[in-house]
C-alpha atoms as a PDB file:
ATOM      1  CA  UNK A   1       0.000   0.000   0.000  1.00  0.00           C
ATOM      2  CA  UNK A   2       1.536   3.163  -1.308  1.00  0.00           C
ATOM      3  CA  UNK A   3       2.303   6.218   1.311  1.00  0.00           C
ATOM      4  CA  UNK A   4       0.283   9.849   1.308  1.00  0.00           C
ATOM      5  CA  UNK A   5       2.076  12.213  -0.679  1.00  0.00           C
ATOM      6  CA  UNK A   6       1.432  14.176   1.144  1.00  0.00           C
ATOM      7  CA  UNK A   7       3.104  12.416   3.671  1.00  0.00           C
ATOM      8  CA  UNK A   8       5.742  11.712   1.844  1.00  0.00           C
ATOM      9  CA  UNK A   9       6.456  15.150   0.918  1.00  0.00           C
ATOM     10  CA  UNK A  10       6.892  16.112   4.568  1.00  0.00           C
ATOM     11  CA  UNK A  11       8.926  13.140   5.650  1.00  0.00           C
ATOM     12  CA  UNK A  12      13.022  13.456   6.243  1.00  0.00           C
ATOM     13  CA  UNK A  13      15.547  11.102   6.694  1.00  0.00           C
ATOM     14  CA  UNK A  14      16.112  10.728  11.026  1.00  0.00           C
ATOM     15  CA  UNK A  15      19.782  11.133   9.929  1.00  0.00           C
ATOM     16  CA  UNK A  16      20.958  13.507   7.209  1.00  0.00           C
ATOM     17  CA  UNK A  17      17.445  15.424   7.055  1.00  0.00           C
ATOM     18  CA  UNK A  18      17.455  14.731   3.371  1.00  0.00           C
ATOM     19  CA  UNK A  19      14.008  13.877   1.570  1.00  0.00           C
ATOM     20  CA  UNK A  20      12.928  10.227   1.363  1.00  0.00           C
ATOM     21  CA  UNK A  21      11.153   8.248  -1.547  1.00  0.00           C
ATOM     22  CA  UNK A  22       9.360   4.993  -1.368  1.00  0.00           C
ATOM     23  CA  UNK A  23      10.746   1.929  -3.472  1.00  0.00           C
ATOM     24  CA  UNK A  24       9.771  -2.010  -3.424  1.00  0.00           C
ATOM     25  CA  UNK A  25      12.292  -3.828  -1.026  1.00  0.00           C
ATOM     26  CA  UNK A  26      14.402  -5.952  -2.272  1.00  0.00           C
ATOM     27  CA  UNK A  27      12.854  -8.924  -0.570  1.00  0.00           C
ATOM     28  CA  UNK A  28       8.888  -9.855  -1.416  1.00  0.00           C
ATOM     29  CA  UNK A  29       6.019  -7.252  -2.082  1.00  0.00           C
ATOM     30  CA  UNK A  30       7.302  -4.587   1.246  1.00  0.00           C
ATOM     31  CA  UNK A  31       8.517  -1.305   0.204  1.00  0.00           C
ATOM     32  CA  UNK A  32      10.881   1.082   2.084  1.00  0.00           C
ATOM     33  CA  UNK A  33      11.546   4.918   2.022  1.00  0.00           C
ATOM     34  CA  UNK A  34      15.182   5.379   0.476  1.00  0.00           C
ATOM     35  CA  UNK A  35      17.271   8.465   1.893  1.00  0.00           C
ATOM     36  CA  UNK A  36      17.999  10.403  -1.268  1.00  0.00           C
ATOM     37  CA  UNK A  37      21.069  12.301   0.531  1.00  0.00           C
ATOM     38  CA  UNK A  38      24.092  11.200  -1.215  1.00  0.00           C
ATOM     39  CA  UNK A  39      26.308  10.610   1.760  1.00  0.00           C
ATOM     40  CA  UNK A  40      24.082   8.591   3.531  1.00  0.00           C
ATOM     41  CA  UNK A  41      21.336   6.292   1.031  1.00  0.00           C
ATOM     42  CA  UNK A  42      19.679   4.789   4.326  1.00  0.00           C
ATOM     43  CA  UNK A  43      16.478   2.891   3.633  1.00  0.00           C
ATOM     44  CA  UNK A  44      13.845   2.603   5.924  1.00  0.00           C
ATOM     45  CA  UNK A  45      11.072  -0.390   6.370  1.00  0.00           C
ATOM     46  CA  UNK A  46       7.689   0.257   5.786  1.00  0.00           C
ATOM     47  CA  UNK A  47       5.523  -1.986   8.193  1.00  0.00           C
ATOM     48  CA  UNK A  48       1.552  -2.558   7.790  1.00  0.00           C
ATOM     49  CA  UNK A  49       1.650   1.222   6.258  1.00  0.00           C
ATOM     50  CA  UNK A  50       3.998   2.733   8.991  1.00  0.00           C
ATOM     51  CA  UNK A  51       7.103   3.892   8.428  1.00  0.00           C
ATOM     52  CA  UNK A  52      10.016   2.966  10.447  1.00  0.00           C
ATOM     53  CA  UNK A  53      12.421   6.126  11.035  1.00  0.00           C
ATOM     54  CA  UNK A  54      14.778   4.663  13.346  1.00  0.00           C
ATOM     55  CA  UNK A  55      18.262   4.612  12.462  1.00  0.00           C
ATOM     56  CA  UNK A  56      18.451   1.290  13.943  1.00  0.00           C
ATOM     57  CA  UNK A  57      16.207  -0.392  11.722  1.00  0.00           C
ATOM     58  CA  UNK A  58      17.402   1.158   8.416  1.00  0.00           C
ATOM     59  CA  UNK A  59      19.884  -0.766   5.767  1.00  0.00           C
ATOM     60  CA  UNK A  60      22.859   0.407   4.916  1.00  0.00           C
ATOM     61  CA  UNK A  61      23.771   0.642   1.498  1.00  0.00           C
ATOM     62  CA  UNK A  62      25.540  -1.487  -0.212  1.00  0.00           C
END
């Protein structure tokens, strides 16, 4: 299920407070909000519709 935009538009990354954009994850049907800084690429999970902004939970890019 895709996020708001308008949401979206207002979300930042927890980290380099650069603006996020959602992709599909790479594993099964989930998508995630990718940092679009370019020092930091984080990507968050999206779970049931919520997305997680904790640093913790992010991937690192690869």
């Amino acid at each position: 299920m895709p996020l708001d935009a308008g949401l979206l538009e207002i979300l930042a990354c927890p980290e380099c407070h650069a603006p996020l954009s959602e992709t599909a994850a790479a594993e099964g049907d989930a998508t995630e909000l990718v940092c679009q800084g370019q020092s930091c690429g984080l990507a968050y999970p999206v779970r049931d519709g919520i997305p997680v902004l904790l640093v913790d939970e992010a991937r690192r890019p690869q």
